[in-house]
C-alpha atoms as a PDB file:
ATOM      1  CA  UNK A   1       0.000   0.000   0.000  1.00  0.00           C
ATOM      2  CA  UNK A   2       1.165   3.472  -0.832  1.00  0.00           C
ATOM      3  CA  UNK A   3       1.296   6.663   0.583  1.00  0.00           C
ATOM      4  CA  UNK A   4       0.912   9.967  -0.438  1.00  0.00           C
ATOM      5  CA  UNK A   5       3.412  12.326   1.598  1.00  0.00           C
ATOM      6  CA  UNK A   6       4.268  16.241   0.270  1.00  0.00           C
ATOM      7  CA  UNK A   7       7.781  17.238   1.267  1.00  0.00           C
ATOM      8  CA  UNK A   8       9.288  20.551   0.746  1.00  0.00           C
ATOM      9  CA  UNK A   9      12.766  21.140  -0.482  1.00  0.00           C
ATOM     10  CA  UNK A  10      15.192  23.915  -2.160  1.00  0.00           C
ATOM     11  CA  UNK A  11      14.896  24.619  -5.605  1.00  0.00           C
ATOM     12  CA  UNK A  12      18.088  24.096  -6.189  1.00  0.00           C
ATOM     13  CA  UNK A  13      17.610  20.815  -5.514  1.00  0.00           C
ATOM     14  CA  UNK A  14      14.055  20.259  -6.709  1.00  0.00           C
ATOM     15  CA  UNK A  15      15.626  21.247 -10.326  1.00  0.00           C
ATOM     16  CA  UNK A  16      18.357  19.197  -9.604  1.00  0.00           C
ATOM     17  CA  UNK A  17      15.839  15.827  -9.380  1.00  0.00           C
ATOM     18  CA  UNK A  18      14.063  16.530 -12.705  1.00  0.00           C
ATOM     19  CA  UNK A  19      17.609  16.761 -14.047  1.00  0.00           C
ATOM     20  CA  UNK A  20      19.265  14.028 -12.603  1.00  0.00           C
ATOM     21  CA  UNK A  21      16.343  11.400 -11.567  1.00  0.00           C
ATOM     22  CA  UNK A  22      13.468  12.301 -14.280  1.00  0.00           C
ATOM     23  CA  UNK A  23      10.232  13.881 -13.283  1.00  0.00           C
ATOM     24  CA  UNK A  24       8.183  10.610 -12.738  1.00  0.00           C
ATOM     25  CA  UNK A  25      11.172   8.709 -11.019  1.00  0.00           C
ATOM     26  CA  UNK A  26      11.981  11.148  -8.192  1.00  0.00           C
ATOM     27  CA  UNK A  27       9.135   9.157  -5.403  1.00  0.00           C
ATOM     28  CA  UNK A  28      11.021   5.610  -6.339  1.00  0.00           C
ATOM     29  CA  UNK A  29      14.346   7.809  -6.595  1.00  0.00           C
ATOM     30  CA  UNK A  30      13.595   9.412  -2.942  1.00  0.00           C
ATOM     31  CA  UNK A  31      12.131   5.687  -1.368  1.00  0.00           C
ATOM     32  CA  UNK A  32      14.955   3.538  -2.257  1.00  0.00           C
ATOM     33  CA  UNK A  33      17.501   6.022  -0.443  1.00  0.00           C
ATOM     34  CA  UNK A  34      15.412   6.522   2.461  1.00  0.00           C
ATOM     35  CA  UNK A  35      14.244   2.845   3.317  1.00  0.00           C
ATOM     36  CA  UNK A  36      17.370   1.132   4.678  1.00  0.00           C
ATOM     37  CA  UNK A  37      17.502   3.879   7.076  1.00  0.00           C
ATOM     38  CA  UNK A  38      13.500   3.514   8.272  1.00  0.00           C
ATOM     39  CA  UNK A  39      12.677  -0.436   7.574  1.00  0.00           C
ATOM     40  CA  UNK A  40      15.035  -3.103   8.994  1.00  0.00           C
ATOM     41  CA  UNK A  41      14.971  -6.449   7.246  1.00  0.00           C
ATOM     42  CA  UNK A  42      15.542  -9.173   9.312  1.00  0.00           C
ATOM     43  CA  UNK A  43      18.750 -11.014   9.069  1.00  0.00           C
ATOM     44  CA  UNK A  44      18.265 -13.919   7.035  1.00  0.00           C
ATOM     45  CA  UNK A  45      15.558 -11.703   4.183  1.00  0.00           C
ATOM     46  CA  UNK A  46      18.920  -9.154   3.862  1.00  0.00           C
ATOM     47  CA  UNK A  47      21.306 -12.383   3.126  1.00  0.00           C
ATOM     48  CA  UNK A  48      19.045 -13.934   0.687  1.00  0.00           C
ATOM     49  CA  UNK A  49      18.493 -10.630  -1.563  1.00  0.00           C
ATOM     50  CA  UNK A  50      22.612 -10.300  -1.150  1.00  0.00           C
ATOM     51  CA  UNK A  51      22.629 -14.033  -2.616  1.00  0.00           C
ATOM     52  CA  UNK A  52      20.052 -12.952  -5.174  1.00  0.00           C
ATOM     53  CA  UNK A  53      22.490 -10.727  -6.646  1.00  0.00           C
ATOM     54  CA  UNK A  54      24.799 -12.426  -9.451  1.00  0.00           C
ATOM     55  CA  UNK A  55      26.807  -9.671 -10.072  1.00  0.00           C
ATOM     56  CA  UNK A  56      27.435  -9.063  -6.275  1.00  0.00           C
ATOM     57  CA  UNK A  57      28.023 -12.810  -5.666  1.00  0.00           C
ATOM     58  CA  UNK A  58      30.836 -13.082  -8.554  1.00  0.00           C
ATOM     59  CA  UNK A  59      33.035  -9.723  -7.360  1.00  0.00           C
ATOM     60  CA  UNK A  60      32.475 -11.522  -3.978  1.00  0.00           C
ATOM     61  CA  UNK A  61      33.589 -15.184  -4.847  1.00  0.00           C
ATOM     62  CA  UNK A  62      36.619 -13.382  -7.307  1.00  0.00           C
ATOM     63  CA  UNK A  63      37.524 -11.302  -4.489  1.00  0.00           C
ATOM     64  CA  UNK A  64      37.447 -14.540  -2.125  1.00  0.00           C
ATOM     65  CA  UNK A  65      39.525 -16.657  -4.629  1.00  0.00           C
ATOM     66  CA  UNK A  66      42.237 -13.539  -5.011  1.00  0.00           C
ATOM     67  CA  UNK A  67      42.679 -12.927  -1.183  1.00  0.00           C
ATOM     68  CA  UNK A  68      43.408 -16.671  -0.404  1.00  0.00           C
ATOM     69  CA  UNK A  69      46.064 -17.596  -2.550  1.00  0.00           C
ATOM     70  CA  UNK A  70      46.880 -21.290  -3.685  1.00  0.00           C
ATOM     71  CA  UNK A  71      47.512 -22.568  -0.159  1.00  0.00           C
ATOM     72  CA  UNK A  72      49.206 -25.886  -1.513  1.00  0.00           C
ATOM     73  CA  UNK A  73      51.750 -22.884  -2.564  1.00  0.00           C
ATOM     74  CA  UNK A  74      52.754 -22.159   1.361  1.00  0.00           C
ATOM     75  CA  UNK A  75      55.336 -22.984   3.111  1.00  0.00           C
ATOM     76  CA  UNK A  76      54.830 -25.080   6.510  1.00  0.00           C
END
């Protein structure tokens, strides 16, 4: 369910949006910064959308691969 809520800002700013965002993208634009600050997802729902995310999961496992070395490589 949505809301309806009027906010008032500089016009500096307000220009800025239409520039930058698009006139019928600033509410989406303005929500998706503002919700990880107001709506806490539980622990496991943040993990799975993290796992969702290809993209983040390959950096991740590249990143992972690159920081542990070939440990059959070591000395004992």
């Amino acid at each position: 369910m949505q809301k309806k809520l009027t906010l008032t800002i500089d016009a500096q700013v307000y220009e800025g949006l239409h520039k930058v965002v698009g006139a019928r993208k600033i509410s989406r634009f303005i929500e998706d910064l503002v919700r990880p600050h107001v709506v806490r997802k539980g622990l496991h729902e943040a993990y799975r959308e993290m796992a969702a995310d290809r993209a983040r999961e390959a950096e991740a496992l590249e990143w992972a691969e690159e920081t542990c070395g070939d440990v059959d490589d070591e000395e004992r």
